[in-house]
Structures are given as C-alpha cells and as structure tokens.
PDB file of N, CA and C in Angstrom:
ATOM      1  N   UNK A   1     -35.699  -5.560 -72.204  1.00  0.00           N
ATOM      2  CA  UNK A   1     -34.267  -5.719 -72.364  1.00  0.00           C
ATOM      3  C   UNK A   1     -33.605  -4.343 -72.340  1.00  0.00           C
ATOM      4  N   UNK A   2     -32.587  -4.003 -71.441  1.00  0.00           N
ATOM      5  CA  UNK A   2     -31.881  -2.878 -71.592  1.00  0.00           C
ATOM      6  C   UNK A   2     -30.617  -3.260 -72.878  1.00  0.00           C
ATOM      7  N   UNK A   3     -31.134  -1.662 -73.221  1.00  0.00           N
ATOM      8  CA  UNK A   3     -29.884  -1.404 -74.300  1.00  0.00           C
ATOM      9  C   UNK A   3     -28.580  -0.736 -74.162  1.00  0.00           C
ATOM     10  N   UNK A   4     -28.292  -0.337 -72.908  1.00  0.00           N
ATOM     11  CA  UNK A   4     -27.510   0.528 -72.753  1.00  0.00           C
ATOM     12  C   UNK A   4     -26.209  -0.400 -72.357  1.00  0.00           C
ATOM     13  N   UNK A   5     -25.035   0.001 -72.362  1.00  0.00           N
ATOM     14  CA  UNK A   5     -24.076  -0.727 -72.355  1.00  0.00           C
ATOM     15  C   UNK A   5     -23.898  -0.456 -70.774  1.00  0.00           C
ATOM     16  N   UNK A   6     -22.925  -1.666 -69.907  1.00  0.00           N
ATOM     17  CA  UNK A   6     -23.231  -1.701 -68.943  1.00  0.00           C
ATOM     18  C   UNK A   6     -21.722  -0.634 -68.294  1.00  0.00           C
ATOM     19  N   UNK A   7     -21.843   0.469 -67.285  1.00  0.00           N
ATOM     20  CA  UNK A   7     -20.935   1.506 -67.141  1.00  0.00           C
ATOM     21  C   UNK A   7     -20.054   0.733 -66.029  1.00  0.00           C
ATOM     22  N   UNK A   8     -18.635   1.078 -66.542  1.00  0.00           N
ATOM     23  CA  UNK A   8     -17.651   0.976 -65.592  1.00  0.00           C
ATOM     24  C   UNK A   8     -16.726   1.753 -65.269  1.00  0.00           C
ATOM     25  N   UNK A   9     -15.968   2.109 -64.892  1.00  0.00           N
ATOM     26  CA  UNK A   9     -15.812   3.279 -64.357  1.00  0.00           C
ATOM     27  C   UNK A   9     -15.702   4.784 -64.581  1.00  0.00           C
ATOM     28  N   UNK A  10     -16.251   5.633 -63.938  1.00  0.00           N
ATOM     29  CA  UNK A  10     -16.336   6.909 -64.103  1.00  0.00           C
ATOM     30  C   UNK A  10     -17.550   7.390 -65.316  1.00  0.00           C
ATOM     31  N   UNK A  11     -18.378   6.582 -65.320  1.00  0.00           N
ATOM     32  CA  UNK A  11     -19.075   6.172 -67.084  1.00  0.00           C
ATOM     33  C   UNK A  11     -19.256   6.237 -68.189  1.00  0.00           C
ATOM     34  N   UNK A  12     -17.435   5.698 -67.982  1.00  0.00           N
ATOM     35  CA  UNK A  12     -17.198   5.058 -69.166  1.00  0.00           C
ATOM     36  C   UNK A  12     -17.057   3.612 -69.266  1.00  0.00           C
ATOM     37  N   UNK A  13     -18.213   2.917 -70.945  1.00  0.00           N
ATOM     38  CA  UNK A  13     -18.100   1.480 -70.694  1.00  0.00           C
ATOM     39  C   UNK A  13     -17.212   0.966 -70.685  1.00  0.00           C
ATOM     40  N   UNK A  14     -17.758  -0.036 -69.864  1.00  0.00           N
ATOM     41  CA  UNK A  14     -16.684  -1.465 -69.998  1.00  0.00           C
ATOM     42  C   UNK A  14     -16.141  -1.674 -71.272  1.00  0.00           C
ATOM     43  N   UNK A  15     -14.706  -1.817 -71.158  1.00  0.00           N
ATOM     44  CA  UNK A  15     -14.041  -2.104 -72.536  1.00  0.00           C
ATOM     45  C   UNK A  15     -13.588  -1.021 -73.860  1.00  0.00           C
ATOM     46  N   UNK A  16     -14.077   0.154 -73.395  1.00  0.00           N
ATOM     47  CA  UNK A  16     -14.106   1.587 -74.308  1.00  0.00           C
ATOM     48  C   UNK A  16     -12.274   2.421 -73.503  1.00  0.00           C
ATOM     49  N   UNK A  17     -12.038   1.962 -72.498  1.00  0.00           N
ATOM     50  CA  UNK A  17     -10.722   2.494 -72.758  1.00  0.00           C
ATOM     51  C   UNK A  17      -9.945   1.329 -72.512  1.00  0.00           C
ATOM     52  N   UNK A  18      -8.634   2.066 -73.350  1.00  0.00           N
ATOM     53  CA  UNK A  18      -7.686   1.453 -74.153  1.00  0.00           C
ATOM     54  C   UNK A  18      -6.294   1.214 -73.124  1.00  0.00           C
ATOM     55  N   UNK A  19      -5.882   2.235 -72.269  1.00  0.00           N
ATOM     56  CA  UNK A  19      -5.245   2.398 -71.390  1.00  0.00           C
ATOM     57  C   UNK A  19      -4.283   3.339 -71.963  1.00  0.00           C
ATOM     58  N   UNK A  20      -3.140   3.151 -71.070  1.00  0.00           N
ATOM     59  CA  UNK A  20      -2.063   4.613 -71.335  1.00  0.00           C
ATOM     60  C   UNK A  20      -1.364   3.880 -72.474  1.00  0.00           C
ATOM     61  N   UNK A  21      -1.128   4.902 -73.271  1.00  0.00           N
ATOM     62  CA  UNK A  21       0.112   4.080 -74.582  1.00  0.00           C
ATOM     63  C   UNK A  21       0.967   3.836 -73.913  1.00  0.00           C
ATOM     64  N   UNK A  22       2.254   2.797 -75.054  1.00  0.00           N
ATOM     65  CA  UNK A  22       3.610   2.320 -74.578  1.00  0.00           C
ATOM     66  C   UNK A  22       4.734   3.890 -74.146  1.00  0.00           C
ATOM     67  N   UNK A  23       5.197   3.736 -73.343  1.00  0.00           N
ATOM     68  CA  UNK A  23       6.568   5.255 -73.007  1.00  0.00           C
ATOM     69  C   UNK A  23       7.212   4.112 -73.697  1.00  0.00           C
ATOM     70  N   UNK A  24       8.186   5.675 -74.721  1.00  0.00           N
ATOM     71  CA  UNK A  24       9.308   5.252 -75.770  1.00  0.00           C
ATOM     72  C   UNK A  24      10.148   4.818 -74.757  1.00  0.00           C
ATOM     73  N   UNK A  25      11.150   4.119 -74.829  1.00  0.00           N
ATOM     74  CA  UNK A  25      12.486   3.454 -73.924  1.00  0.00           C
ATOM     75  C   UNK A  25      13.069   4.249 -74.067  1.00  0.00           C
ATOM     76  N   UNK A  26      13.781   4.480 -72.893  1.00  0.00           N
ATOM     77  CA  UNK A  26      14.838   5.375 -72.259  1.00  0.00           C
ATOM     78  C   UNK A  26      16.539   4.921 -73.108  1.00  0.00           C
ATOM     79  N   UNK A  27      16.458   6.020 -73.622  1.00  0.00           N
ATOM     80  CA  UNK A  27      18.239   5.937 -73.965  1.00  0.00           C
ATOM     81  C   UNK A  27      19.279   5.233 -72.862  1.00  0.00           C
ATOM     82  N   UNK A  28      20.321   4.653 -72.999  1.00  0.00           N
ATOM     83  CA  UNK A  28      21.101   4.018 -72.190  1.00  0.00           C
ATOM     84  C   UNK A  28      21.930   4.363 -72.605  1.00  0.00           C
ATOM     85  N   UNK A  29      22.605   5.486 -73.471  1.00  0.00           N
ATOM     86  CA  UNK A  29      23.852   6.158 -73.812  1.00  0.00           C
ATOM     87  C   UNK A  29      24.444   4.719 -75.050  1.00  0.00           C
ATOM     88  N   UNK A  30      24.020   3.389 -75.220  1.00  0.00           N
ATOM     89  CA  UNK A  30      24.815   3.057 -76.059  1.00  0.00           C
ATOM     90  C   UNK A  30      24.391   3.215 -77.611  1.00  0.00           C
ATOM     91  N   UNK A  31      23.088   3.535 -77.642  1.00  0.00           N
ATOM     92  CA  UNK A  31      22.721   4.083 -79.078  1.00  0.00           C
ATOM     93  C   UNK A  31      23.486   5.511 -79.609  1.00  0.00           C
ATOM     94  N   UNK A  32      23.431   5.729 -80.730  1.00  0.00           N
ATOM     95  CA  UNK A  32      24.494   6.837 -81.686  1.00  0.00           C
ATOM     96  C   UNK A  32      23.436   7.799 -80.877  1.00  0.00           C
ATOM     97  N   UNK A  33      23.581   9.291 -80.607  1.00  0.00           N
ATOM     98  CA  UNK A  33      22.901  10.564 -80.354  1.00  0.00           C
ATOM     99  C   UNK A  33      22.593  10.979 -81.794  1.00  0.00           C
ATOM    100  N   UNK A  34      23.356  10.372 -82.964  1.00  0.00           N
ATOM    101  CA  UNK A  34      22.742  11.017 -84.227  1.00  0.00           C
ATOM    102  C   UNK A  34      23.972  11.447 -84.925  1.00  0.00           C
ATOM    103  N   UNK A  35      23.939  12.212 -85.948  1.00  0.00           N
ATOM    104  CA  UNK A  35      25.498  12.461 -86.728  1.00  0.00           C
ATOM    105  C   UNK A  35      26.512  13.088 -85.644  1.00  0.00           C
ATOM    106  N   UNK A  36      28.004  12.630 -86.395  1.00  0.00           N
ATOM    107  CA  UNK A  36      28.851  13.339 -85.173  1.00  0.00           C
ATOM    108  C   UNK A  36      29.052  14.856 -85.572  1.00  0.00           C
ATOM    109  N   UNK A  37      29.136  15.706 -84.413  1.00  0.00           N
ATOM    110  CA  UNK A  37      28.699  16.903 -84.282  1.00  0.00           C
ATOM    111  C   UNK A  37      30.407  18.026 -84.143  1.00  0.00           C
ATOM    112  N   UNK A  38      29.965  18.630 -84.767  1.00  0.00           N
ATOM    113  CA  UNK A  38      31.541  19.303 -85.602  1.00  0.00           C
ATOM    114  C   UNK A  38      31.625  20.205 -84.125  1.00  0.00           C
ATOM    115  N   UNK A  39      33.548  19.913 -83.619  1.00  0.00           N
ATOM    116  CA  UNK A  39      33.477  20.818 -81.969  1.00  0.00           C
ATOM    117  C   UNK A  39      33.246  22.158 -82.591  1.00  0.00           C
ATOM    118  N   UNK A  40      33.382  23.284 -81.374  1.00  0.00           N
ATOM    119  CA  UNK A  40      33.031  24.493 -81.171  1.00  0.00           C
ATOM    120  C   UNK A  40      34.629  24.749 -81.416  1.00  0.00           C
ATOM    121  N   UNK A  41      35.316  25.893 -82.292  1.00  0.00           N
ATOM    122  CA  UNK A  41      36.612  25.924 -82.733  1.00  0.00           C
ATOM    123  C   UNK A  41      37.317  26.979 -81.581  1.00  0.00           C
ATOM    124  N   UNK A  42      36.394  27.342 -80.917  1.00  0.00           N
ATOM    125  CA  UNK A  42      36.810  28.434 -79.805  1.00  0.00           C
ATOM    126  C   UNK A  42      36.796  27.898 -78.251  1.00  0.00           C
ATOM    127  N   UNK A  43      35.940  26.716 -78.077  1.00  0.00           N
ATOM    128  CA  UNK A  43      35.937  26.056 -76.605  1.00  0.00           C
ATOM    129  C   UNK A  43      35.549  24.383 -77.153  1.00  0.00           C
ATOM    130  N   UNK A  44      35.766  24.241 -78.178  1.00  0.00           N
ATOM    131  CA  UNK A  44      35.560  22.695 -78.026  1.00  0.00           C
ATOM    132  C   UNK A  44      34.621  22.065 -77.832  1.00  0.00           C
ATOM    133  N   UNK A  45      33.485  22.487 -77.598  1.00  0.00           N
ATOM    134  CA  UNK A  45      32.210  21.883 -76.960  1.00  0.00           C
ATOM    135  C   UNK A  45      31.281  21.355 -78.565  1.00  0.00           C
ATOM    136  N   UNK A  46      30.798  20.369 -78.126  1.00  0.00           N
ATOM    137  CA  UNK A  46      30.120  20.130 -79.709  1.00  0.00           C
ATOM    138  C   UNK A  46      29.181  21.103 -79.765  1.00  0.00           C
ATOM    139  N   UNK A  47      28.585  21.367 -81.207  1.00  0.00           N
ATOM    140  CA  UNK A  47      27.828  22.462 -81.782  1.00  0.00           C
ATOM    141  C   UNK A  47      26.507  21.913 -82.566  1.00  0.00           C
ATOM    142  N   UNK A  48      25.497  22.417 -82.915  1.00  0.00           N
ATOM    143  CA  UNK A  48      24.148  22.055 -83.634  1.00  0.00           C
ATOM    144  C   UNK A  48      24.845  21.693 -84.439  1.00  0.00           C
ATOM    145  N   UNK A  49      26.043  21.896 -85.577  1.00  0.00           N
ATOM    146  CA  UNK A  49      26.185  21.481 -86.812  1.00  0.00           C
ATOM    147  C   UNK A  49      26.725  20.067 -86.969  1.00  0.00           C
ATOM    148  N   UNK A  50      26.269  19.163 -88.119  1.00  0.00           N
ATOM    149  CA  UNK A  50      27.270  18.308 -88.429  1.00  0.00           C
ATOM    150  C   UNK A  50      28.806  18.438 -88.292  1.00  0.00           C
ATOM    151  N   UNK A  51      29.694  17.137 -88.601  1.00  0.00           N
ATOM    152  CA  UNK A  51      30.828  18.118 -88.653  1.00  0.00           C
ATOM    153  C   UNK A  51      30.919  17.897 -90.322  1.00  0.00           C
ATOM    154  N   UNK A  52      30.090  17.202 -91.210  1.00  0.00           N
ATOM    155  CA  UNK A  52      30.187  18.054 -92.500  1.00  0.00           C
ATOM    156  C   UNK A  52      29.850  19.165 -93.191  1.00  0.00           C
ATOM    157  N   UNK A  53      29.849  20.029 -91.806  1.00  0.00           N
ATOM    158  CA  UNK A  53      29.302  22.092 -92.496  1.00  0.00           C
ATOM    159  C   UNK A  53      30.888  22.235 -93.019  1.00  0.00           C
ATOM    160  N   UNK A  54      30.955  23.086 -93.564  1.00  0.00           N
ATOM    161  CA  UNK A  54      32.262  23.539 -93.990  1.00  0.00           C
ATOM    162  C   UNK A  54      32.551  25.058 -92.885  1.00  0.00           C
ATOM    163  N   UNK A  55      33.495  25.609 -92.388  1.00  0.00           N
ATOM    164  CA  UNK A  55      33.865  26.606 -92.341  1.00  0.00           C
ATOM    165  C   UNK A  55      33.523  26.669 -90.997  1.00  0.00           C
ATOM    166  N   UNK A  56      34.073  27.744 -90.026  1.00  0.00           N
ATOM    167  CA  UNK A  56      33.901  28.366 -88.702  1.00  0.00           C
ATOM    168  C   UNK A  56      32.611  27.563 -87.797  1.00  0.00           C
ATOM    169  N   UNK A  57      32.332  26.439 -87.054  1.00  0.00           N
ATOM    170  CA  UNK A  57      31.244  25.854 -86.464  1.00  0.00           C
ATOM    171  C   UNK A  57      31.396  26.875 -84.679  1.00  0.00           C
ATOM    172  N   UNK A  58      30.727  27.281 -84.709  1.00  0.00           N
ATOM    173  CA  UNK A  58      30.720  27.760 -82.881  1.00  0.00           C
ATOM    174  C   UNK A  58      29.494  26.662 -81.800  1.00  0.00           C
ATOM    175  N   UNK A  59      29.834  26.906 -80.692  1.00  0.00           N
ATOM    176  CA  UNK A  59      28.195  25.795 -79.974  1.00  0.00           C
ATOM    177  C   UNK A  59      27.507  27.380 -79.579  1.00  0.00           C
ATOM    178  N   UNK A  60      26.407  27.136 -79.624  1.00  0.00           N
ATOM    179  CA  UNK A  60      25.264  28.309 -79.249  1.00  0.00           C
ATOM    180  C   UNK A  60      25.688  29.420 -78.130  1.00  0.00           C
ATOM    181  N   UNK A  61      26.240  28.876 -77.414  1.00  0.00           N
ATOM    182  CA  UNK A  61      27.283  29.946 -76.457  1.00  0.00           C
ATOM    183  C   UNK A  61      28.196  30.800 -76.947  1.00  0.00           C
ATOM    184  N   UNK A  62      29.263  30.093 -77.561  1.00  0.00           N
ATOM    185  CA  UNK A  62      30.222  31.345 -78.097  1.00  0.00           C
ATOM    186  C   UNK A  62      29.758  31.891 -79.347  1.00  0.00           C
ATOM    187  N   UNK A  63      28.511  31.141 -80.157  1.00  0.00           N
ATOM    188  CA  UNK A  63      28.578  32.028 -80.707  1.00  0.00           C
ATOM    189  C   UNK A  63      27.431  33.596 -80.491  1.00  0.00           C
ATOM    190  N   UNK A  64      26.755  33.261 -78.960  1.00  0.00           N
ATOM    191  CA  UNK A  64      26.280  34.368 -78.766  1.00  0.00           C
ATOM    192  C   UNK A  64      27.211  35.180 -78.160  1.00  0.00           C
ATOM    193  N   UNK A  65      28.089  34.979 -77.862  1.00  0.00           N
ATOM    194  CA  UNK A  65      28.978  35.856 -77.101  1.00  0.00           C
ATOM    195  C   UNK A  65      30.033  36.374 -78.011  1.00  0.00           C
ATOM    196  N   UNK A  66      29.683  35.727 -79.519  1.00  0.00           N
ATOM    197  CA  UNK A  66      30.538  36.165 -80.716  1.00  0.00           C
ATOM    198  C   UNK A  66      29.320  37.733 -80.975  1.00  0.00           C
ATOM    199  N   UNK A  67      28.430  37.308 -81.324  1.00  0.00           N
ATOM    200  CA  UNK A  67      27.722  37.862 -81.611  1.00  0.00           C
ATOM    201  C   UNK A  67      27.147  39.401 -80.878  1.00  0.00           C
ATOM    202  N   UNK A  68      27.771  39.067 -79.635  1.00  0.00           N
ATOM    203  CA  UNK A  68      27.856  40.905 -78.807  1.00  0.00           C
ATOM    204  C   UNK A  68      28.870  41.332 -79.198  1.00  0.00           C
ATOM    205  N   UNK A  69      30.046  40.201 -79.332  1.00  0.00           N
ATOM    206  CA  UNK A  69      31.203  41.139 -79.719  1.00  0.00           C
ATOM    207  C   UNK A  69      30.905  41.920 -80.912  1.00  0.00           C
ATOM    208  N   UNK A  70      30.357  41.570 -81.740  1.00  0.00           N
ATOM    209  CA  UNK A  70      30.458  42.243 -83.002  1.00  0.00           C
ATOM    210  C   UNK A  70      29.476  42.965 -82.877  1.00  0.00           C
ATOM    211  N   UNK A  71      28.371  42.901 -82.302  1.00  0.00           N
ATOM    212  CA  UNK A  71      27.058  44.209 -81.971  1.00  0.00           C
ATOM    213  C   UNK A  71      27.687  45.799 -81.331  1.00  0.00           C
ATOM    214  N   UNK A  72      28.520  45.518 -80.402  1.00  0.00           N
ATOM    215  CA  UNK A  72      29.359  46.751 -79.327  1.00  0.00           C
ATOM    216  C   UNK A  72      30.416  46.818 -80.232  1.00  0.00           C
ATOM    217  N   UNK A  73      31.115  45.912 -80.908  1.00  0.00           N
ATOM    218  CA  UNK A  73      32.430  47.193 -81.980  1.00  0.00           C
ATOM    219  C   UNK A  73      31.994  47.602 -82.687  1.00  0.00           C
ATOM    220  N   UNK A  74      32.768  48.969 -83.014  1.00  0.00           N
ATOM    221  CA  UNK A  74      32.553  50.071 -83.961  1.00  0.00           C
ATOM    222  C   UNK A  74      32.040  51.001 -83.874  1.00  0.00           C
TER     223      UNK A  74
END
C-alpha cells in the first residue's frame, strides 16, 4: 500500500491549497472616506486633519510651501 498522498499540481497535494483569498470590494464613492476633513485655510483643499483640530489646518502642500517660507526668512 502506498502512503504517500497522491500529487497534484506542481507537487503539491491534492486538496493542500486553499486558493487566492477574497479581494476587499472596491469603493464606489458612496461609502463615508472617514471623518470630514477640516479645508486647507489658504487653498481650500481638504487636509490630514479632522475638522475637529482646533486652529490653522493647511493640506500637505501649503503647508510645505509654508514651511520654506519660514526656513529662507530672516
């Protein structure tokens, strides 16, 4: 009597793979993106922050371009 399990493809047995997992479902824009996002106070564009931060919110753009400004004055 053979003991070996019987090989299917590539040899690996029959029944030992599982296949590809489920792909998460694709957004369709009508689900929330997540908390609403406080604009950019200099161009409007939404920003990483909630809009419950308190004080000055910039989006990653102006505020790197805040951020030369203030590197080159002085």
């Amino acid at each position: 009597m053979d003991e070996r399990e019987e090989e299917g493809v590539g040899g690996i047995p029959d029944g030992a793979y599982c296949g590809a997992p489920p792909t998460p479902p694709v957004p369709d824009g009508t689900e929330p993106a997540g908390p609403p996002y406080a604009a950019c106070v200099l161009c409007r564009k939404p920003t990483e922050y909630p809009e419950s931060v308190k004080g000055i919110t910039l989006c990653p753009v102006c505020e790197w371009q805040e951020a030369q400004r203030m590197a080159c004055s002085g």
